[in-house]
C-alpha atoms as a PDB file:
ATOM      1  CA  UNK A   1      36.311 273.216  72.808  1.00  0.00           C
ATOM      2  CA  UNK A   2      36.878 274.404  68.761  1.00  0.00           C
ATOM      3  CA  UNK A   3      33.689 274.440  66.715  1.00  0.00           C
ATOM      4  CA  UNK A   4      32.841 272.914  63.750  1.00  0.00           C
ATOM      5  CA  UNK A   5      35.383 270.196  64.533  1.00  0.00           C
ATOM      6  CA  UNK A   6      35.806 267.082  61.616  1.00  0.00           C
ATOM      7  CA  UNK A   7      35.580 264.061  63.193  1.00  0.00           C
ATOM      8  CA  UNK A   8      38.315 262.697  61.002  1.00  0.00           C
ATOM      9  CA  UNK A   9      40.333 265.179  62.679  1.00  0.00           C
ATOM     10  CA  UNK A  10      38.985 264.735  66.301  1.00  0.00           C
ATOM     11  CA  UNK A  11      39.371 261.072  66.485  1.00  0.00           C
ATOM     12  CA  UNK A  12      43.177 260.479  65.137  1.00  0.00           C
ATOM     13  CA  UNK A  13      43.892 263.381  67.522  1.00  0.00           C
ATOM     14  CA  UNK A  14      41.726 261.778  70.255  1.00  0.00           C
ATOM     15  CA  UNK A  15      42.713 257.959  70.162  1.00  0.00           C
ATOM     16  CA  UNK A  16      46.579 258.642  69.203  1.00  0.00           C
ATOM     17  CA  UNK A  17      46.525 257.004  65.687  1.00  0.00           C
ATOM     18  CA  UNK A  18      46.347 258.068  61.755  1.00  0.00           C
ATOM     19  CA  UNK A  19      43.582 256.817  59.399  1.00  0.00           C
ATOM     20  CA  UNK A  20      39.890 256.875  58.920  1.00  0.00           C
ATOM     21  CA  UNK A  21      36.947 257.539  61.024  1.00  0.00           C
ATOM     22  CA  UNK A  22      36.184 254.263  62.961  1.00  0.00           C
ATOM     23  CA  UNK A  23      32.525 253.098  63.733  1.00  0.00           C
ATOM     24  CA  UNK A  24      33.115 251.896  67.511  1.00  0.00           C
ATOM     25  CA  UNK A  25      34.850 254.807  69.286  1.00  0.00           C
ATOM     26  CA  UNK A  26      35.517 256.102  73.153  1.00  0.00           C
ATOM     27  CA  UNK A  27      35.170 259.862  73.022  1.00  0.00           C
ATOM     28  CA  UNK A  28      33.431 262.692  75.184  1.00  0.00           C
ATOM     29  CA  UNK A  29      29.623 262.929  74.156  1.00  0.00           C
ATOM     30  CA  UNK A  30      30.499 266.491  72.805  1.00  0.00           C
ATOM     31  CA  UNK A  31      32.737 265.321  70.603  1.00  0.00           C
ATOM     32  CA  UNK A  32      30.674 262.807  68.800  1.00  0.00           C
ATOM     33  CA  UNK A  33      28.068 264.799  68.515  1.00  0.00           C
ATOM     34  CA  UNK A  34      30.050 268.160  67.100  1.00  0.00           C
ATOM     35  CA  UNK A  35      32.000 265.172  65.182  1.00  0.00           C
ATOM     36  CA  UNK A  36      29.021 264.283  63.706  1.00  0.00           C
ATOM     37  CA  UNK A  37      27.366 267.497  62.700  1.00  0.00           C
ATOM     38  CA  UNK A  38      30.547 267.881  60.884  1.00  0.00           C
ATOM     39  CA  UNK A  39      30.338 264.703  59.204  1.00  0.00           C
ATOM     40  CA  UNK A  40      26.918 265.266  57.258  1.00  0.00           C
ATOM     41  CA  UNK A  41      27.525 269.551  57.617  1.00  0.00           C
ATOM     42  CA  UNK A  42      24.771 269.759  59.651  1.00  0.00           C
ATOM     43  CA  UNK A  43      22.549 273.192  59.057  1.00  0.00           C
ATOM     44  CA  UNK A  44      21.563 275.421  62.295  1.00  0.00           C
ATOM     45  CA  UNK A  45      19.586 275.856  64.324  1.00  0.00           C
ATOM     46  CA  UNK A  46      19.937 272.611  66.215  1.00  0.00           C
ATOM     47  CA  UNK A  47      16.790 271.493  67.939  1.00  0.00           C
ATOM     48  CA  UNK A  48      17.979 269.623  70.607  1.00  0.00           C
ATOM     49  CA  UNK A  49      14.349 268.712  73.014  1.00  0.00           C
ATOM     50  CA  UNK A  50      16.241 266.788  75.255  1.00  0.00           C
ATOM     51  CA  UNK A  51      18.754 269.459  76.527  1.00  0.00           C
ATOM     52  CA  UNK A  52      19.159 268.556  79.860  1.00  0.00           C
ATOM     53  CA  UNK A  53      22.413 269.915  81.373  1.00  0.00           C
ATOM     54  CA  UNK A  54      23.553 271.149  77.786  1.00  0.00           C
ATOM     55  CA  UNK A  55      26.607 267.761  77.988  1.00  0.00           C
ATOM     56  CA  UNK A  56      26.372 267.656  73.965  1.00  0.00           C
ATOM     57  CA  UNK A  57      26.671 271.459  73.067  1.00  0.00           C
ATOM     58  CA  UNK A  58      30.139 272.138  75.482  1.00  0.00           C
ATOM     59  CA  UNK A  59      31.972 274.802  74.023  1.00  0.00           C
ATOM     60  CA  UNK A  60      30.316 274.722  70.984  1.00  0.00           C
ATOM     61  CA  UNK A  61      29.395 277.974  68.466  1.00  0.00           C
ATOM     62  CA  UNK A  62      26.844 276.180  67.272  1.00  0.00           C
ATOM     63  CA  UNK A  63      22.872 277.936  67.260  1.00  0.00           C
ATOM     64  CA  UNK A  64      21.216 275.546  69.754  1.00  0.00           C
ATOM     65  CA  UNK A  65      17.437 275.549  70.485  1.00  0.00           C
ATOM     66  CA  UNK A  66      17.422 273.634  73.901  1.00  0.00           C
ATOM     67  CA  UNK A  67      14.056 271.914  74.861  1.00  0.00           C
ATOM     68  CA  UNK A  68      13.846 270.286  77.994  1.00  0.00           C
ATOM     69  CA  UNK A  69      10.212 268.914  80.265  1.00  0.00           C
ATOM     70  CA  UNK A  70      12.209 270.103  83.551  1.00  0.00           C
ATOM     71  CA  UNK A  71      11.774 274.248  83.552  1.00  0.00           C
ATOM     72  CA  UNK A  72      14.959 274.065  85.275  1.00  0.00           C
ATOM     73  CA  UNK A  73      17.062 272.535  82.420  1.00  0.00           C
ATOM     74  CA  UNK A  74      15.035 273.975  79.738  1.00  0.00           C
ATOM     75  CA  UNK A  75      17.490 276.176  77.684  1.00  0.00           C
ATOM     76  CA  UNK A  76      15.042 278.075  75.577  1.00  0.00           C
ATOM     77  CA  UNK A  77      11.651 276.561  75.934  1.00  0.00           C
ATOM     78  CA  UNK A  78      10.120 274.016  78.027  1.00  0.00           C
ATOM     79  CA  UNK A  79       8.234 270.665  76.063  1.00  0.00           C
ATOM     80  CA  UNK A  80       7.363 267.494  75.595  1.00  0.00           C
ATOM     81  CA  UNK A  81       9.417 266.200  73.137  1.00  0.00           C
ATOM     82  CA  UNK A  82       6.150 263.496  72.278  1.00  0.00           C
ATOM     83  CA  UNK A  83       4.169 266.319  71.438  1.00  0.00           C
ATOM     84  CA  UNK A  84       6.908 268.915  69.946  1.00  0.00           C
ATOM     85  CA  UNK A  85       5.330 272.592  69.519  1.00  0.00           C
ATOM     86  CA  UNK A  86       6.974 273.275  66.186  1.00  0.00           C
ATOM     87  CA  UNK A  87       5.788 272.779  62.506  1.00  0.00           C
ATOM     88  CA  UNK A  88       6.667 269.874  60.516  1.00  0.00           C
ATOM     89  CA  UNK A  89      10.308 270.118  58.782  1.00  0.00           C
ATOM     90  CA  UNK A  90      11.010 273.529  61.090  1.00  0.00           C
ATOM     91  CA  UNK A  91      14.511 272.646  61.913  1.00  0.00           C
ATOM     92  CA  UNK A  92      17.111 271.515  59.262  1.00  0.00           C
ATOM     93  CA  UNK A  93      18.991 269.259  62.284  1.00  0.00           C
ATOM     94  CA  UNK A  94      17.248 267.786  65.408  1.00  0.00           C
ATOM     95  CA  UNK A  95      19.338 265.695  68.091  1.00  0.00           C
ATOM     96  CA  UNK A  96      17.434 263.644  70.393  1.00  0.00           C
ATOM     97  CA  UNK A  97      19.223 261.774  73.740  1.00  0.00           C
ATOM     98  CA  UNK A  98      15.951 260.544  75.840  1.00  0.00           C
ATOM     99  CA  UNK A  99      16.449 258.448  78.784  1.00  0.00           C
ATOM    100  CA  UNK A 100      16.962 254.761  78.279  1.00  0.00           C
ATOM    101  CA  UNK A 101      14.829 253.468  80.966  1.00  0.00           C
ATOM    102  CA  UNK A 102      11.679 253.521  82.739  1.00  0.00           C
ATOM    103  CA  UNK A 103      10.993 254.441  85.963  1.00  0.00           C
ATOM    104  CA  UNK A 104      12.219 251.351  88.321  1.00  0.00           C
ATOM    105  CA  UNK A 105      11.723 253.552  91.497  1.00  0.00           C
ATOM    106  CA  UNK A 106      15.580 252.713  92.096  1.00  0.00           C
ATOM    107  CA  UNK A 107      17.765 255.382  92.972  1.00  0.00           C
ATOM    108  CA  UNK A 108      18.182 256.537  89.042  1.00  0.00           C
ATOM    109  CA  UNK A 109      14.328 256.790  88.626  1.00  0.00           C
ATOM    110  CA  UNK A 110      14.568 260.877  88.651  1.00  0.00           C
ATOM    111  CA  UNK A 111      16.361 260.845  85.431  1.00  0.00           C
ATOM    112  CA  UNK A 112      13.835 258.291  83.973  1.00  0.00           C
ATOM    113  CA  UNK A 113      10.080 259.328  85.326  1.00  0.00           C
ATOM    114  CA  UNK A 114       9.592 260.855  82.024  1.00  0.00           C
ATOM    115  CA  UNK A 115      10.083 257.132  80.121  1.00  0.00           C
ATOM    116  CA  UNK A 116       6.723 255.730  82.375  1.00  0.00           C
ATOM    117  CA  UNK A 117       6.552 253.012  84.271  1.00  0.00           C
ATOM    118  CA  UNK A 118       7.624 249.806  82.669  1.00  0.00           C
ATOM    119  CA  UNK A 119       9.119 248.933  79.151  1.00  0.00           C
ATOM    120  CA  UNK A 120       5.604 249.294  77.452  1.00  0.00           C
ATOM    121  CA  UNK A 121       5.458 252.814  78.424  1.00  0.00           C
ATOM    122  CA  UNK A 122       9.154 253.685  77.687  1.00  0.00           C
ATOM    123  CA  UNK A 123       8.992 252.016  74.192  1.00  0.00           C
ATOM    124  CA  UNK A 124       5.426 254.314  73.563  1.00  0.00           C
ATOM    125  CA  UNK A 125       7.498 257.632  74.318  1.00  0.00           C
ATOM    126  CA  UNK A 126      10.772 256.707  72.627  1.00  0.00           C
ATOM    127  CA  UNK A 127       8.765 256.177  69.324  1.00  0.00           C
ATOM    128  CA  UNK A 128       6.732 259.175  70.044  1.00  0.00           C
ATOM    129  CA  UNK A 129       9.603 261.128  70.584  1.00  0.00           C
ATOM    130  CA  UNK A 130      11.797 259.780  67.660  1.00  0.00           C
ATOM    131  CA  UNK A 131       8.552 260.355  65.125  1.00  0.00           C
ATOM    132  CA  UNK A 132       8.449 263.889  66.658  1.00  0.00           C
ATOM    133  CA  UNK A 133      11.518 264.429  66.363  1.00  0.00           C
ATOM    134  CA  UNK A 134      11.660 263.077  62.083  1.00  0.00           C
ATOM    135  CA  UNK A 135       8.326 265.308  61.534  1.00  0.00           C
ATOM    136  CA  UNK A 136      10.071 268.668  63.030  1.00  0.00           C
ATOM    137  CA  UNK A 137      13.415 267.755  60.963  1.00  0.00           C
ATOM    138  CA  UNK A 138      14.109 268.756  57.467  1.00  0.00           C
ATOM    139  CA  UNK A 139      17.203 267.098  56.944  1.00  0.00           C
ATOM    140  CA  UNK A 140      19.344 265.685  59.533  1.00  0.00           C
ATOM    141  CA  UNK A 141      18.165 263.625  62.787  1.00  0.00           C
ATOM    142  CA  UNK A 142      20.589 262.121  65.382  1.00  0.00           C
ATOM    143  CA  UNK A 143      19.209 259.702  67.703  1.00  0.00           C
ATOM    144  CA  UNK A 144      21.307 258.683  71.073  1.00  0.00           C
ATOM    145  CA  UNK A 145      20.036 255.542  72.310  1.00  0.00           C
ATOM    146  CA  UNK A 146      20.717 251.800  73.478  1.00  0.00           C
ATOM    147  CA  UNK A 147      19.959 248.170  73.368  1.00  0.00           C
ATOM    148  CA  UNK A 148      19.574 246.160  76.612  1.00  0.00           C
ATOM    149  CA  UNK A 149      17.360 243.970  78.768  1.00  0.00           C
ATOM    150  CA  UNK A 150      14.791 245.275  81.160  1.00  0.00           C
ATOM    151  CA  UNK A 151      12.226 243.483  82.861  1.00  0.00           C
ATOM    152  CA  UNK A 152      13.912 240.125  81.647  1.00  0.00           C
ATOM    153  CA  UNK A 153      13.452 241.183  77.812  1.00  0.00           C
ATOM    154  CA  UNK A 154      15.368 242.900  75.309  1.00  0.00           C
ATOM    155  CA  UNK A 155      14.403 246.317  74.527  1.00  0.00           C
ATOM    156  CA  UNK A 156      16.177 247.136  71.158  1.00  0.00           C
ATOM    157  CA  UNK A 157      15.479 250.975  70.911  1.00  0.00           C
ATOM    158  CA  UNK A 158      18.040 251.384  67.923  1.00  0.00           C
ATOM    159  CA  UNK A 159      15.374 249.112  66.069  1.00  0.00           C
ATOM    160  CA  UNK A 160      12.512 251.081  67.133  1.00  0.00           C
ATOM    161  CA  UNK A 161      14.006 254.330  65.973  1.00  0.00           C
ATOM    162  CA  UNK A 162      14.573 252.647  62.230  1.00  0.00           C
ATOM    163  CA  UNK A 163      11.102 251.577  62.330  1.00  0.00           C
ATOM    164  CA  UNK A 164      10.268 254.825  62.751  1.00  0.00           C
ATOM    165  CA  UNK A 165      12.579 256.345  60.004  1.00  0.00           C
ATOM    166  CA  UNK A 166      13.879 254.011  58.143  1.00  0.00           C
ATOM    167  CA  UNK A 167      17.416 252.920  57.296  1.00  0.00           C
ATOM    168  CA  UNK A 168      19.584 254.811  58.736  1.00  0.00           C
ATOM    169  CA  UNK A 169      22.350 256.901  57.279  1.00  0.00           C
ATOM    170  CA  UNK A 170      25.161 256.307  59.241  1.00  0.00           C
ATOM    171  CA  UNK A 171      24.861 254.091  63.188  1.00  0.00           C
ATOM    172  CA  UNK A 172      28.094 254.923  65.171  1.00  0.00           C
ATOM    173  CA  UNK A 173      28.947 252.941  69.025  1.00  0.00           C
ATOM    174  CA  UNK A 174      30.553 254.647  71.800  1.00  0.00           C
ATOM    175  CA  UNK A 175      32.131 253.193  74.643  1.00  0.00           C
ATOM    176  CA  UNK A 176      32.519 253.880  77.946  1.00  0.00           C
ATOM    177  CA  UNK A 177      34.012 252.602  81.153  1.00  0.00           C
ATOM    178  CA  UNK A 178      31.529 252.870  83.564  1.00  0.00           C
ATOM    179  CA  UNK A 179      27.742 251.722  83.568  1.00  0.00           C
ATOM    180  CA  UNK A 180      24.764 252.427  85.855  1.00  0.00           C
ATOM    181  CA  UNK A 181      24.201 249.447  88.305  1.00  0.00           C
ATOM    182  CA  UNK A 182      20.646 249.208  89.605  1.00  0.00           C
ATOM    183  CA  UNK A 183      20.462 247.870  93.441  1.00  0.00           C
ATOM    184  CA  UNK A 184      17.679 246.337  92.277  1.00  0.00           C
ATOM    185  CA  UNK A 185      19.650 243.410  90.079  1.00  0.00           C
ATOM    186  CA  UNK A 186      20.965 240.713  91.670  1.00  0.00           C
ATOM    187  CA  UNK A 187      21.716 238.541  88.620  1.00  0.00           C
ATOM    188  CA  UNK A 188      22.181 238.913  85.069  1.00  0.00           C
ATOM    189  CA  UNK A 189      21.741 236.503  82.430  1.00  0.00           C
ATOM    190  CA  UNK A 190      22.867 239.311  79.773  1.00  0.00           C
ATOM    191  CA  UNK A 191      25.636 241.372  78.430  1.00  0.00           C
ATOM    192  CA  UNK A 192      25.985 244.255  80.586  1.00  0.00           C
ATOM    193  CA  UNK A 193      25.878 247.384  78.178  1.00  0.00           C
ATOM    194  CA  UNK A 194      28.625 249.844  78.220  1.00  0.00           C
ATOM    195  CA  UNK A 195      27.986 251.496  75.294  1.00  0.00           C
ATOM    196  CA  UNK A 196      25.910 253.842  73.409  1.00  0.00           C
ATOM    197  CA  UNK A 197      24.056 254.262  69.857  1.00  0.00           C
ATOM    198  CA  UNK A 198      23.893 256.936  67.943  1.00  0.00           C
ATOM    199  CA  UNK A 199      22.067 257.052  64.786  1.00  0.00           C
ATOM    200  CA  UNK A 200      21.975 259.399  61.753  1.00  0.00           C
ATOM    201  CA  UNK A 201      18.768 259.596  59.908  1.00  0.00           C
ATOM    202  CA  UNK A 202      18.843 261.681  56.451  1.00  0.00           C
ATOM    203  CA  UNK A 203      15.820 262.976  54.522  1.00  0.00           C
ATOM    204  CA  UNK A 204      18.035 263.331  51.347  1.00  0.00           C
ATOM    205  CA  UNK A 205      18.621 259.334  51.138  1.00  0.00           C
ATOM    206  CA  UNK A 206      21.825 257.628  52.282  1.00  0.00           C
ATOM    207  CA  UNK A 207      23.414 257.645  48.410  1.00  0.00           C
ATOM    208  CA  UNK A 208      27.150 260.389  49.708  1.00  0.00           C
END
């Protein structure tokens, strides 16, 4: 994939039609996050503590610091993005995708052990992680995330990440086809969620 991509490029070129950038989009993760970057002319290095299997940075040019807690997914150095080893403002751009749910002990629970045990837990490391995340950042923080219902309550993490940082600067929704069904439901009395959040925090203000 070509660097430094503008996402008023990516998307007419993407979705097959002229005009400006929409706020509810289907794209490739990669894509909204390079589109992104581009958007606010993001500043490297990237701290990115959740790397994971490195789906965001595909391609990309782009100096990446990956974090991860699993030494076998850890690009650079491994942490715990609640308790970030860095000093405040270190990195001018942090991007943070934590899991979205606790651990259910379903089938998806090794991708969510790090999120504890119920939705108390999970909520305590999101906004750990998020104010972790702000202190290390000098500029720029993107937040992946998403509302739902767990446990028979909502559990609105794009609110608890603007509690944590205030208003943010821009909020964009991606779609997708496909959603994770737990075995473990056998009703649902909600929406079922097939997209994601991501939200742009700025230390300069939200005046462009």
């Amino acid at each position: 994939m070509p660097s430094n991509l503008d996402l008023l490029d990516i998307l007419p070129q993407s979705l097959g039609v002229q005009g400006p950038l929409m706020s509810v989009v289907k794209l490739p993760s990669e894509l909204v996050i390079e589109g992104l970057l581009s958007l606010v002319q993001a500043q490297e290095p990237i701290l990115d503590p959740t790397y994971g299997n490195g789906t965001f940075w595909k391609g990309t040019k782009r100096k990446v610091v990956g974090g991860d807690c699993d030494p076998t997914r850890a690009k650079d150095i491994v942490l715990d993005f609640t308790a970030l080893p860095f000093t405040d403002g270190q990195f001018p751009t942090v991007v943070f995708d934590p899991p979205f749910h606790p651990d259910v002990n379903s089938r998806e629970s090794v991708r969510f052990k790090h999120m504890g045990s119920d939705e108390k837990q999970m909520q305590a490391q999101f906004r750990a992680g998020v104010a972790e995340c702000w202190r290390v950042c000098s500029h720029i923080l993107i937040v992946k995330c998403q509302g739902f219902i767990h446990n028979h309550r909502p559990q609105w993490m794009p609110l608890w990440a603007i509690d944590v940082c205030g208003e943010p600067f821009e909020w964009l929704v991606v779609m997708r086809d496909q959603k994770v069904i737990s075995g473990r439901w056998t009703s649902c009395n909600s929406l079922r969620r097939n997209h994601a959040d991501y939200l742009v925090f700025n230390r300069g203000g939200n005046h462009r």
